[in-house]
C-alpha atoms as a PDB file:
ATOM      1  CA  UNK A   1     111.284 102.221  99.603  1.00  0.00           C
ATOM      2  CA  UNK A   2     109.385 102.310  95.992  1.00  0.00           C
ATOM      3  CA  UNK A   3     105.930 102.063  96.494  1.00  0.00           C
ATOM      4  CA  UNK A   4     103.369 101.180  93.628  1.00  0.00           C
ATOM      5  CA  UNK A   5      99.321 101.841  94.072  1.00  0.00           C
ATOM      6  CA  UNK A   6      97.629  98.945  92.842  1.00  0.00           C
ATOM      7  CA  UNK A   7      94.329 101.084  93.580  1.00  0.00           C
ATOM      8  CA  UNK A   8      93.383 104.313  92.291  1.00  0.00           C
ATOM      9  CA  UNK A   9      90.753 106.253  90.790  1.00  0.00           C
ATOM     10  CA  UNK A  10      91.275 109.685  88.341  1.00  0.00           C
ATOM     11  CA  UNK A  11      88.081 111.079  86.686  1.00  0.00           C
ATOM     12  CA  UNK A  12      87.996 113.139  84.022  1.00  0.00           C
ATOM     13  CA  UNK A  13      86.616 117.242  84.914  1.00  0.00           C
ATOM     14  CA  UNK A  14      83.711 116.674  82.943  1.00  0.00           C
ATOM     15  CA  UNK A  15      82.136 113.641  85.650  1.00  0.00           C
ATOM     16  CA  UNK A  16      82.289 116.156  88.494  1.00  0.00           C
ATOM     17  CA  UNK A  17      80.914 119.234  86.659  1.00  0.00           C
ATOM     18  CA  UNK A  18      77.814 116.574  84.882  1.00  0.00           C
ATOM     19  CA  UNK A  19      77.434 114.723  88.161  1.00  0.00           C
ATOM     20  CA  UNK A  20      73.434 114.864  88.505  1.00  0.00           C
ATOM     21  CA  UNK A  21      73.088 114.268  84.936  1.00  0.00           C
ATOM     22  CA  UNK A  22      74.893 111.185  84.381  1.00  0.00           C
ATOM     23  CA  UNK A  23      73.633 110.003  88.280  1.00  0.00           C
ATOM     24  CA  UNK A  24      69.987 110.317  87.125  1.00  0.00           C
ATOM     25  CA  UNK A  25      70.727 107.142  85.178  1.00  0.00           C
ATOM     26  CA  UNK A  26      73.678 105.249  87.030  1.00  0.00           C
ATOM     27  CA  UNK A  27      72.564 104.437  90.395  1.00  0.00           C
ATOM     28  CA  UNK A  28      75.570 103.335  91.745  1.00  0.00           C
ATOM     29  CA  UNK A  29      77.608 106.085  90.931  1.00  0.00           C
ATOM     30  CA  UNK A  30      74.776 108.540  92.133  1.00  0.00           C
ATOM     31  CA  UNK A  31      75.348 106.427  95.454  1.00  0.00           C
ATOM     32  CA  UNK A  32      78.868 106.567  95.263  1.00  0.00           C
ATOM     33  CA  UNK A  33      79.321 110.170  94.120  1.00  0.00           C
ATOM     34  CA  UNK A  34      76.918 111.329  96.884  1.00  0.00           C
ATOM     35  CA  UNK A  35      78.989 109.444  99.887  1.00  0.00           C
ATOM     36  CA  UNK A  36      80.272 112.095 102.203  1.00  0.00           C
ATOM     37  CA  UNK A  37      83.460 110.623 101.651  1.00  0.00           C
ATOM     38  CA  UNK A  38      83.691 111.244  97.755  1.00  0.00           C
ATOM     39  CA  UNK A  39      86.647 112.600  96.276  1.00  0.00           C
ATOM     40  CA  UNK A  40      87.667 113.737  92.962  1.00  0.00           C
ATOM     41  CA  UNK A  41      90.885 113.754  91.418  1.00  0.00           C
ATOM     42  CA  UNK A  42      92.121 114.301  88.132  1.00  0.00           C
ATOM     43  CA  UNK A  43      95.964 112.252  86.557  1.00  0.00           C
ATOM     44  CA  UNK A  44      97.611 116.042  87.051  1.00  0.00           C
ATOM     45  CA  UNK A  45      96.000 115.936  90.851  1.00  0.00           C
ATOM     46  CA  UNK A  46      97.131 112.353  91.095  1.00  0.00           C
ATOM     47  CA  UNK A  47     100.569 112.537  90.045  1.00  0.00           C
ATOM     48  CA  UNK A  48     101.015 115.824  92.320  1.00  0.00           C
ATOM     49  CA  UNK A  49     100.014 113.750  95.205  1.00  0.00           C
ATOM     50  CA  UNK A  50     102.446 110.885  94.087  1.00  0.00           C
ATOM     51  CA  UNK A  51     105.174 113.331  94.061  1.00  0.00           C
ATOM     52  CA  UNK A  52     104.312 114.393  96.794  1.00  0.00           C
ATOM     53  CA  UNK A  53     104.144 111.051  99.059  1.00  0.00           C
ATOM     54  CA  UNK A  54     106.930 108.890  97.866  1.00  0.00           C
ATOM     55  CA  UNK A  55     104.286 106.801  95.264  1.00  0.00           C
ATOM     56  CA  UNK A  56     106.585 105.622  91.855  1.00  0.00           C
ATOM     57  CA  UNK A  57     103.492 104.001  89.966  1.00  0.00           C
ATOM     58  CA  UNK A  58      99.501 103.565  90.368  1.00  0.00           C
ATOM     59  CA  UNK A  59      97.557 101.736  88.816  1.00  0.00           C
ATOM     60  CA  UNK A  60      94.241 103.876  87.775  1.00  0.00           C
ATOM     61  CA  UNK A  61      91.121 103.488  86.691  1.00  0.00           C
ATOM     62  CA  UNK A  62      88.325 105.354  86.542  1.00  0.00           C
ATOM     63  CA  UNK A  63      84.617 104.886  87.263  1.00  0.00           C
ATOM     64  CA  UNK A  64      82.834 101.200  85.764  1.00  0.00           C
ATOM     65  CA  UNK A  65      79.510 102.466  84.651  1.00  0.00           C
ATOM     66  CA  UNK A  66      76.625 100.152  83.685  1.00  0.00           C
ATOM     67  CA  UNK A  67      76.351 102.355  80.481  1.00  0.00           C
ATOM     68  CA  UNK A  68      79.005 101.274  77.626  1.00  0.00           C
ATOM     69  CA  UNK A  69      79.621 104.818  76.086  1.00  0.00           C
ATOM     70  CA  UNK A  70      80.491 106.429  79.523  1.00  0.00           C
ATOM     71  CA  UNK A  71      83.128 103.418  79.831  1.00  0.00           C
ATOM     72  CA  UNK A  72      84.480 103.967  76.536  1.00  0.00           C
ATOM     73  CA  UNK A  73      85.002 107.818  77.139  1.00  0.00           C
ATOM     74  CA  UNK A  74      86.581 106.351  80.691  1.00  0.00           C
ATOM     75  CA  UNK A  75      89.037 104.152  78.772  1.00  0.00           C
ATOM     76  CA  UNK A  76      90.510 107.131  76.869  1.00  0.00           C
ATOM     77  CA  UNK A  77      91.029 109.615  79.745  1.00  0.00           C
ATOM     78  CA  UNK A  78      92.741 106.751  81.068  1.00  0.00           C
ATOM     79  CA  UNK A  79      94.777 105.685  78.054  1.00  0.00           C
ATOM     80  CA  UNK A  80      95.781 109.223  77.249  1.00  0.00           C
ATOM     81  CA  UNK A  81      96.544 110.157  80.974  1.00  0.00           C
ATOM     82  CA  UNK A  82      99.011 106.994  80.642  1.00  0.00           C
ATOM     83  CA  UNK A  83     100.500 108.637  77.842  1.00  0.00           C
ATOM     84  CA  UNK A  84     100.981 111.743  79.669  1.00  0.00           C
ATOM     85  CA  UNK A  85     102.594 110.598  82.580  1.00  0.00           C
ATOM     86  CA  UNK A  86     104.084 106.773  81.605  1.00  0.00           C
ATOM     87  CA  UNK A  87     104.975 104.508  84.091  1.00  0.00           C
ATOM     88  CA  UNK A  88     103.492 106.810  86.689  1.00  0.00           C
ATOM     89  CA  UNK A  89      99.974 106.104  85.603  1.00  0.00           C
ATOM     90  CA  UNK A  90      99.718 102.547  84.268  1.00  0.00           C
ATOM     91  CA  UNK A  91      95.467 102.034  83.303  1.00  0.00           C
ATOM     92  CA  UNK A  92      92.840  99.541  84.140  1.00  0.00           C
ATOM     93  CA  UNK A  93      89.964  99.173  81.241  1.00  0.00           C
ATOM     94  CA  UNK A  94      85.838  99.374  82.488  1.00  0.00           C
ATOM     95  CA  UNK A  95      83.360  97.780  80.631  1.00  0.00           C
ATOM     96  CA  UNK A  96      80.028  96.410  81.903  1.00  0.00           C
ATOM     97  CA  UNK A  97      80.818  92.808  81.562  1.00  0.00           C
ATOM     98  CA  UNK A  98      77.734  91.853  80.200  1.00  0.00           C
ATOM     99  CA  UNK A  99      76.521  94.344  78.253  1.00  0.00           C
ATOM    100  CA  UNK A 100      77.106  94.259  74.283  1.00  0.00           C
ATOM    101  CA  UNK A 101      80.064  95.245  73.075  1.00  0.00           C
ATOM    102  CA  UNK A 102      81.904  94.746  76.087  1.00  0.00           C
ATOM    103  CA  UNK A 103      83.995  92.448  74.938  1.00  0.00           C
ATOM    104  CA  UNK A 104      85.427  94.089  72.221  1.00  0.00           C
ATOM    105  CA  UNK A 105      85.831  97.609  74.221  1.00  0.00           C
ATOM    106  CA  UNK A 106      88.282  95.485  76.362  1.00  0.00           C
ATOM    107  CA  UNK A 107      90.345  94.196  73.705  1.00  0.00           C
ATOM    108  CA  UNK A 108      90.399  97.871  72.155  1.00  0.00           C
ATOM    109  CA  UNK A 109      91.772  98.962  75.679  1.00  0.00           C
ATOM    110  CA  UNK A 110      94.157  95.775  76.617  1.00  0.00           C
ATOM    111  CA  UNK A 111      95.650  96.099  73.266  1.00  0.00           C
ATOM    112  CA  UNK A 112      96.119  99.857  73.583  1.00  0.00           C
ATOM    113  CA  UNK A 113      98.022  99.444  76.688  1.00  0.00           C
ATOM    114  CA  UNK A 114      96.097  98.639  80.031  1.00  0.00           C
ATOM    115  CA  UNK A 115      97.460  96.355  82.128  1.00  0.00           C
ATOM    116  CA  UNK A 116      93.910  94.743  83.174  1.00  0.00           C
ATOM    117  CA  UNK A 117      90.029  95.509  83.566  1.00  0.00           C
ATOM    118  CA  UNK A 118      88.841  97.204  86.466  1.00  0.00           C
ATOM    119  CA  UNK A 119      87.547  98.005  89.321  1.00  0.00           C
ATOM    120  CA  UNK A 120      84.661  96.296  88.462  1.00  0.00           C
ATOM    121  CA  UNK A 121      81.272  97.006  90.747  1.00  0.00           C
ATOM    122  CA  UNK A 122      79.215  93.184  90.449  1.00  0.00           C
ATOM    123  CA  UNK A 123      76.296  95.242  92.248  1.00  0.00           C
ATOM    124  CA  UNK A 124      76.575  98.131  90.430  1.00  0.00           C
ATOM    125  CA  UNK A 125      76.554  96.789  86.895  1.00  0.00           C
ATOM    126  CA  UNK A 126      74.229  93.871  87.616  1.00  0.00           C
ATOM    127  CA  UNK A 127      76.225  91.311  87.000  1.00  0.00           C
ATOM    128  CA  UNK A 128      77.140  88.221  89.683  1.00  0.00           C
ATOM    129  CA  UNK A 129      81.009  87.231  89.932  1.00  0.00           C
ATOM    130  CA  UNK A 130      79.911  83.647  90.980  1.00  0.00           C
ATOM    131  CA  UNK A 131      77.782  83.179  87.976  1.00  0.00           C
ATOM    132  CA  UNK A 132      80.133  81.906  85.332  1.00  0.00           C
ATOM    133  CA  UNK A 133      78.761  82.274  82.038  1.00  0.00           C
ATOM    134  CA  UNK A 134      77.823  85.824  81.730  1.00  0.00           C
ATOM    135  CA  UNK A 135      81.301  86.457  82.649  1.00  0.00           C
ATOM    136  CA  UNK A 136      83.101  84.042  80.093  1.00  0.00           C
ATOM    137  CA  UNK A 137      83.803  85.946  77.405  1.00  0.00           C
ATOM    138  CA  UNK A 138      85.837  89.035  79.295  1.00  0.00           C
ATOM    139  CA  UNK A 139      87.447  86.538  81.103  1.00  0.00           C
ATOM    140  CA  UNK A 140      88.300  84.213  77.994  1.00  0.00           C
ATOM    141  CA  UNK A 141      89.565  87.982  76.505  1.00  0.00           C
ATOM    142  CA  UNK A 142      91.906  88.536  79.907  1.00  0.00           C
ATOM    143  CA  UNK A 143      93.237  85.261  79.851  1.00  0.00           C
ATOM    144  CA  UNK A 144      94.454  85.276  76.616  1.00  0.00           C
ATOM    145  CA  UNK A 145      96.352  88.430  77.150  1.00  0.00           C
ATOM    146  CA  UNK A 146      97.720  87.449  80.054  1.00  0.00           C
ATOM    147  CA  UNK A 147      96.025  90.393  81.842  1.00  0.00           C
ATOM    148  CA  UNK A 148      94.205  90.411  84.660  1.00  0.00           C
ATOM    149  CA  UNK A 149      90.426  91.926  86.418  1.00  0.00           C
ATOM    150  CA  UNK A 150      89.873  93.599  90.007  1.00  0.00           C
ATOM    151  CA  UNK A 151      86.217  93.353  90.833  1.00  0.00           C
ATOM    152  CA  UNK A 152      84.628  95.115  94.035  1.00  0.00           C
ATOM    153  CA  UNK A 153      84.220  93.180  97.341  1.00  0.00           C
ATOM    154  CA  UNK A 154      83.158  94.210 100.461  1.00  0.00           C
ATOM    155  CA  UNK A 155      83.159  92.288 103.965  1.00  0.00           C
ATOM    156  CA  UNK A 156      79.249  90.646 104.449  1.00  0.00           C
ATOM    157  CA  UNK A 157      80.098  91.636 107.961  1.00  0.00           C
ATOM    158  CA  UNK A 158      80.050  94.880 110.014  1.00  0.00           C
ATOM    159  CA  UNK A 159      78.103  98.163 108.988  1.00  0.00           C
ATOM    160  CA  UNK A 160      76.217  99.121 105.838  1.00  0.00           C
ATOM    161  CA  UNK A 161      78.256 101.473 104.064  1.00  0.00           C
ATOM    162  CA  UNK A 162      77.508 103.933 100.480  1.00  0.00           C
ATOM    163  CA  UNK A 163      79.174 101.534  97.670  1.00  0.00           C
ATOM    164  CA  UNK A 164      79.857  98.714 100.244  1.00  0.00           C
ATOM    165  CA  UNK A 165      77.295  96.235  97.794  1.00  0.00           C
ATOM    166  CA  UNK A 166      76.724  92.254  98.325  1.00  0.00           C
ATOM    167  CA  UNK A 167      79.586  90.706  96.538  1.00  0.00           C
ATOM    168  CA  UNK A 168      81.772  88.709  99.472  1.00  0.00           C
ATOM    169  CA  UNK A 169      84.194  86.012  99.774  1.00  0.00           C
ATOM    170  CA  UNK A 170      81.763  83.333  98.851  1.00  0.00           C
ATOM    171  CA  UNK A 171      81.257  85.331  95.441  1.00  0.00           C
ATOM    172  CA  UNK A 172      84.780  85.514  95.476  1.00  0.00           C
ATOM    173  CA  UNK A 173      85.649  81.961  95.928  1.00  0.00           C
ATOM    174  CA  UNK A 174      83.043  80.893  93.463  1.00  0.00           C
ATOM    175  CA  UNK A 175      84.715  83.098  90.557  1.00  0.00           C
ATOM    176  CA  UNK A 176      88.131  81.239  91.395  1.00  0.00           C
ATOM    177  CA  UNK A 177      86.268  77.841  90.831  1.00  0.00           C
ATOM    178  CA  UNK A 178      84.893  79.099  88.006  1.00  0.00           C
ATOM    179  CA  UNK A 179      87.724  80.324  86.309  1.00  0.00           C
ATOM    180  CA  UNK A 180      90.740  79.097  88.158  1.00  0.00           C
ATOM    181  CA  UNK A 181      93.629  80.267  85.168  1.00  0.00           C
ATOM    182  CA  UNK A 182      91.977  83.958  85.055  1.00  0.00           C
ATOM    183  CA  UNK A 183      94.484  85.975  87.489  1.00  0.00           C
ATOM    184  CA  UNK A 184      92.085  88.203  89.588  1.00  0.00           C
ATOM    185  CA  UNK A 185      92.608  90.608  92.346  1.00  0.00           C
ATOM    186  CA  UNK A 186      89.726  91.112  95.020  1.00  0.00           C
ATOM    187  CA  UNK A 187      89.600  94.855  96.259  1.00  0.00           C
ATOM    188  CA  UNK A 188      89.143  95.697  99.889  1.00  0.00           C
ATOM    189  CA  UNK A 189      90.930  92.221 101.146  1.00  0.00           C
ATOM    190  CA  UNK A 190      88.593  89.903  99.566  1.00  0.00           C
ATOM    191  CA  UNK A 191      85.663  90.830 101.846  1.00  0.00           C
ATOM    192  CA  UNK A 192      87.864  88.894 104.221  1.00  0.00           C
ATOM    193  CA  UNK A 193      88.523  85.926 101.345  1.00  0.00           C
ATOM    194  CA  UNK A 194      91.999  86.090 102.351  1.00  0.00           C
ATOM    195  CA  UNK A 195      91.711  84.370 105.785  1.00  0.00           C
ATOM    196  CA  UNK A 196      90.491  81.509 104.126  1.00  0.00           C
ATOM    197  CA  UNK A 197      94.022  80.803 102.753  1.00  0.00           C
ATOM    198  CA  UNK A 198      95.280  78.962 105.542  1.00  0.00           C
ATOM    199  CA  UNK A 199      93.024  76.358 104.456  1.00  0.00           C
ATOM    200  CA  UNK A 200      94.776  73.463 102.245  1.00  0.00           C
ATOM    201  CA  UNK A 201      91.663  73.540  99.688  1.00  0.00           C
ATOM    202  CA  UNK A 202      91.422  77.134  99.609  1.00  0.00           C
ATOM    203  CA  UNK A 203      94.925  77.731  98.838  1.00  0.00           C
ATOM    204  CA  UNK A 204      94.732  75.754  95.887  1.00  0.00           C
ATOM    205  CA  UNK A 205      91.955  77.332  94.861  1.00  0.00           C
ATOM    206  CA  UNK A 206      92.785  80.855  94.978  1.00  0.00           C
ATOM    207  CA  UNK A 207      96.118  80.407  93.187  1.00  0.00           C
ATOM    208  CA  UNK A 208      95.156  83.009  90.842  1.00  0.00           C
ATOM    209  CA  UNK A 209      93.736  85.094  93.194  1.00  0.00           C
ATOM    210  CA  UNK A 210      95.788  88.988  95.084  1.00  0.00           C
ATOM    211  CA  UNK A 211      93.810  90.949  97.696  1.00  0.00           C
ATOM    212  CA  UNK A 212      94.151  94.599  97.794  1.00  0.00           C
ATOM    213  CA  UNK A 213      94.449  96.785 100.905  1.00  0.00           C
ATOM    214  CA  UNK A 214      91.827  99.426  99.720  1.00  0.00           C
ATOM    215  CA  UNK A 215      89.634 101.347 102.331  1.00  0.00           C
ATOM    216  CA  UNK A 216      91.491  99.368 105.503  1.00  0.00           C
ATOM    217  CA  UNK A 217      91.617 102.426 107.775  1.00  0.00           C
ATOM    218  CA  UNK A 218      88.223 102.846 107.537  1.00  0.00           C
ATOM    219  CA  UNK A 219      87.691  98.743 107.713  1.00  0.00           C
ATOM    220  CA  UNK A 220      90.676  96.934 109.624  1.00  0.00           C
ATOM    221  CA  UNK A 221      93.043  98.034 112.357  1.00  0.00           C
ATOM    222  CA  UNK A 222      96.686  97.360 111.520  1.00  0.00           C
ATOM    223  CA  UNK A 223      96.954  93.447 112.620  1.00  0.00           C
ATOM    224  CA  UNK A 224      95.058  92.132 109.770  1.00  0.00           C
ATOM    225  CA  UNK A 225      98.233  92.293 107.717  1.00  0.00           C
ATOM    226  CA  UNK A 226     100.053  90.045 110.779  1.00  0.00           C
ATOM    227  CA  UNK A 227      97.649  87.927 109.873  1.00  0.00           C
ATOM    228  CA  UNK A 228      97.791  87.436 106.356  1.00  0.00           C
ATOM    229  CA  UNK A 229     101.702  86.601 106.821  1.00  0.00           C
ATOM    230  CA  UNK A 230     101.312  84.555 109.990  1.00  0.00           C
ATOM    231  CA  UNK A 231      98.873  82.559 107.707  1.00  0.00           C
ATOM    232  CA  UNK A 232     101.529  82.349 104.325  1.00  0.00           C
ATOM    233  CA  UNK A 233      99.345  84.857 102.200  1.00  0.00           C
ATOM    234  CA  UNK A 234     102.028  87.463 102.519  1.00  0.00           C
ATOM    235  CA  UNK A 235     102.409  87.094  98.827  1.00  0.00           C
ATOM    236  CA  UNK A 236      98.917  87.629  97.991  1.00  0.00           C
ATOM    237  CA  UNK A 237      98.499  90.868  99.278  1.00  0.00           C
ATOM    238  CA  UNK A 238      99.156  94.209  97.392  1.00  0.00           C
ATOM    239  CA  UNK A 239      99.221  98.019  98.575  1.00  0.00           C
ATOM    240  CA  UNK A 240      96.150 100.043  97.236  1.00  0.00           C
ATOM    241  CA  UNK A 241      95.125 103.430  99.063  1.00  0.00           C
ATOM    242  CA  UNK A 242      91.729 103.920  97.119  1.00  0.00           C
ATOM    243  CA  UNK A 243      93.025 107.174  96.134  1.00  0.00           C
ATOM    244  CA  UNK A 244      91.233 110.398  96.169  1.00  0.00           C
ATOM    245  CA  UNK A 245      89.448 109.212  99.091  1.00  0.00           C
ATOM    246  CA  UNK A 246      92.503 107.781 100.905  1.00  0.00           C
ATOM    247  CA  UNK A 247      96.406 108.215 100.638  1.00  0.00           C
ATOM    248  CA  UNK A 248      99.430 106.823 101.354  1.00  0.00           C
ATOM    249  CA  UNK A 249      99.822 108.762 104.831  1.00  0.00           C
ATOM    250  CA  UNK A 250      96.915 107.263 106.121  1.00  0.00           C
ATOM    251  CA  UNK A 251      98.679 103.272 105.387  1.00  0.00           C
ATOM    252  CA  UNK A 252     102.073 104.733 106.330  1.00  0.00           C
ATOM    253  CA  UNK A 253     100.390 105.475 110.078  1.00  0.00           C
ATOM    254  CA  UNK A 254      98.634 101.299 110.392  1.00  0.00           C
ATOM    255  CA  UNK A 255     101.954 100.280 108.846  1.00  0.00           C
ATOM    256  CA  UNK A 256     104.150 101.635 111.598  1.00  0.00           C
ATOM    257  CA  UNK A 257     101.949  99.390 114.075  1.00  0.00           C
ATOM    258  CA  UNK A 258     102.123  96.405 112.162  1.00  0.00           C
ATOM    259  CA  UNK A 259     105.398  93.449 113.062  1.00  0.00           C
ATOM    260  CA  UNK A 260     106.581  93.327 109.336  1.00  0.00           C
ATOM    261  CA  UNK A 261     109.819  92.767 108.509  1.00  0.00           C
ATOM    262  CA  UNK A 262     111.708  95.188 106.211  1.00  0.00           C
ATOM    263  CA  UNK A 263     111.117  92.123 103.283  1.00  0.00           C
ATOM    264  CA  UNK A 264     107.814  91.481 104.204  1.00  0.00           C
ATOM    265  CA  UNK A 265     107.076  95.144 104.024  1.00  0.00           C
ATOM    266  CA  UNK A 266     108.537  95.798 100.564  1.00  0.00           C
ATOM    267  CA  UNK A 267     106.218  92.600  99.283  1.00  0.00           C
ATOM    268  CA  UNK A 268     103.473  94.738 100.583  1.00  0.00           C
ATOM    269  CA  UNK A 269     104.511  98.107  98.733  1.00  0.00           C
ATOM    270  CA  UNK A 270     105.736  96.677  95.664  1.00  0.00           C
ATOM    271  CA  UNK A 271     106.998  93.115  94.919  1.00  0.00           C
ATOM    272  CA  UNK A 272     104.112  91.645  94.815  1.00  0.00           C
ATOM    273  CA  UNK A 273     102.908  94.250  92.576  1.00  0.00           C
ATOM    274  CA  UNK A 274     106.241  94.079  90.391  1.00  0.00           C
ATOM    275  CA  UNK A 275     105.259  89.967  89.937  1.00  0.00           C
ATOM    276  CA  UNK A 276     101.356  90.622  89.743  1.00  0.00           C
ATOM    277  CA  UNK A 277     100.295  93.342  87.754  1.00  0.00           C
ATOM    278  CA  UNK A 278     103.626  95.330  86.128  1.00  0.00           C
ATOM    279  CA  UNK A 279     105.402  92.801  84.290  1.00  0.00           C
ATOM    280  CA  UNK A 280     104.915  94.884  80.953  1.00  0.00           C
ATOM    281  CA  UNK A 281     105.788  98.019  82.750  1.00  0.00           C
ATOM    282  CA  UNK A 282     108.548  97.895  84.800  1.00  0.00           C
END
């Protein structure tokens, strides 16, 4: 079955070997980078481990800094490892949303060749995804390429975790309000956003909005995707391991225990991906 990562982080060698450096002045990639759980992984190390687990195509991006100039050298390893390895590595673009400049270091990237901008961290970058005018001219720029952002969400629920940050489905919701023809997709299920689908008024609302699957071994048992098909929002969800920290192995394991159907499990893995992010790429 082809299987596409909407999920995945590569960094380039120089992050790991200037770690302290560049942490001393980016807290939330000094909490991040610190996690016991960190992993690095370079496009060659990615595309080894794609080959090696069935993956066709991820989607990659790198780390969103709050500093401008790290993003920008983050955009090119991105864009070039795309060139390396095309249609195995499709990229994502990072900018601080609100910083200046931003804007235009998006366009530079979208018009180069990524398919959207993201993973964006709201807590991280200092910037609030229900607030909608610091965020109007990125989205504005997304829009009218037809592209799309992932931001960072984490369930307000449950234990603290490094990275795990304040940005829920509330945020989440509010952002759809806000900008209800920007296509978005909410990492790590929406911080449970999702659920609220089976409500007529929230379907509406979050017609532009995918969840991703990110971090669920460590966050859901394998029911939760029952759930999001017993509830219609089948076609709102879209495989992404969170890779180097996760892989498809660990998925392949909760999938097995879910009551998909073969169909419903290929929306999982890749339709919805196909009709969401990789119109440009297939």
């Amino acid at each position: 079955m082809k299987i596409i990562d909407s999920h995945i982080h590569i960094y380039p060698e120089f992050l790991k070997k200037d770690r302290d450096k560049i942490a001393a002045h980016e807290p939330w990639f000094d909490i991040l980078s610190s996690s016991k759980v960190q992993k690095w992984g370079t496009a060659e190390e990615l595309v080894s481990k794609m080959d090696e687990s069935g993956v066709d195509m991820s989607v990659a991006t790198t780390f969103a800094f709050r500093d401008i100039g790290l993003c920008r050298e983050m955009n090119d390893y991105v864009l070039e490892a795309s060139r390396k390895f095309p249609k195995r590595i499709v990229p994502l673009a990072v900018v601080p949303p609100t910083a200046k400049g931003a804007v235009r270091e998006a366009e530079r990237v979208l018009d180069a060749g990524a398919v959207g901008v993201g993973e964006l961290f709201p807590d991280g970058q200092s910037f609030s995804i229900a607030e909608a005018e610091p965020l109007r001219g990125l989205c504005e720029t997304v829009r009218e390429r037809g592209k799309f952002i992932t931001f960072h969400t984490a369930e307000q629920a449950g234990h603290n975790y490094a990275g795990k940050g304040t940005c829920g489905a509330r945020e989440a919701a509010a952002f759809c309000r806000n900008f209800p023809l920007v296509r978005v997709i909410f990492a790590h299920f929406g911080g449970g956003l999702w659920a609220f689908y089976a409500m007529p008024e929230m379907r509406s609302m979050l017609a532009n909005a995918m969840f991703d699957t990110a971090a669920m071994p460590w966050l859901y048992g394998a029911k939760v995707l029952d759930a999001m098909y017993a509830i219609g929002a089948g076609e709102k969800i879209l495989y992404g391991s969170d890779w180097p920290i996760l892989s498809f192995e660990r998925y392949s394991k909760l999938l097995e225990k879910t009551k998909l159907s073969h169909e419903e499990t290929e929306m999982l893995l890749h339709r919805n991906a196909e009709k969401f992010i990789c119109g440009e790429t297939k």
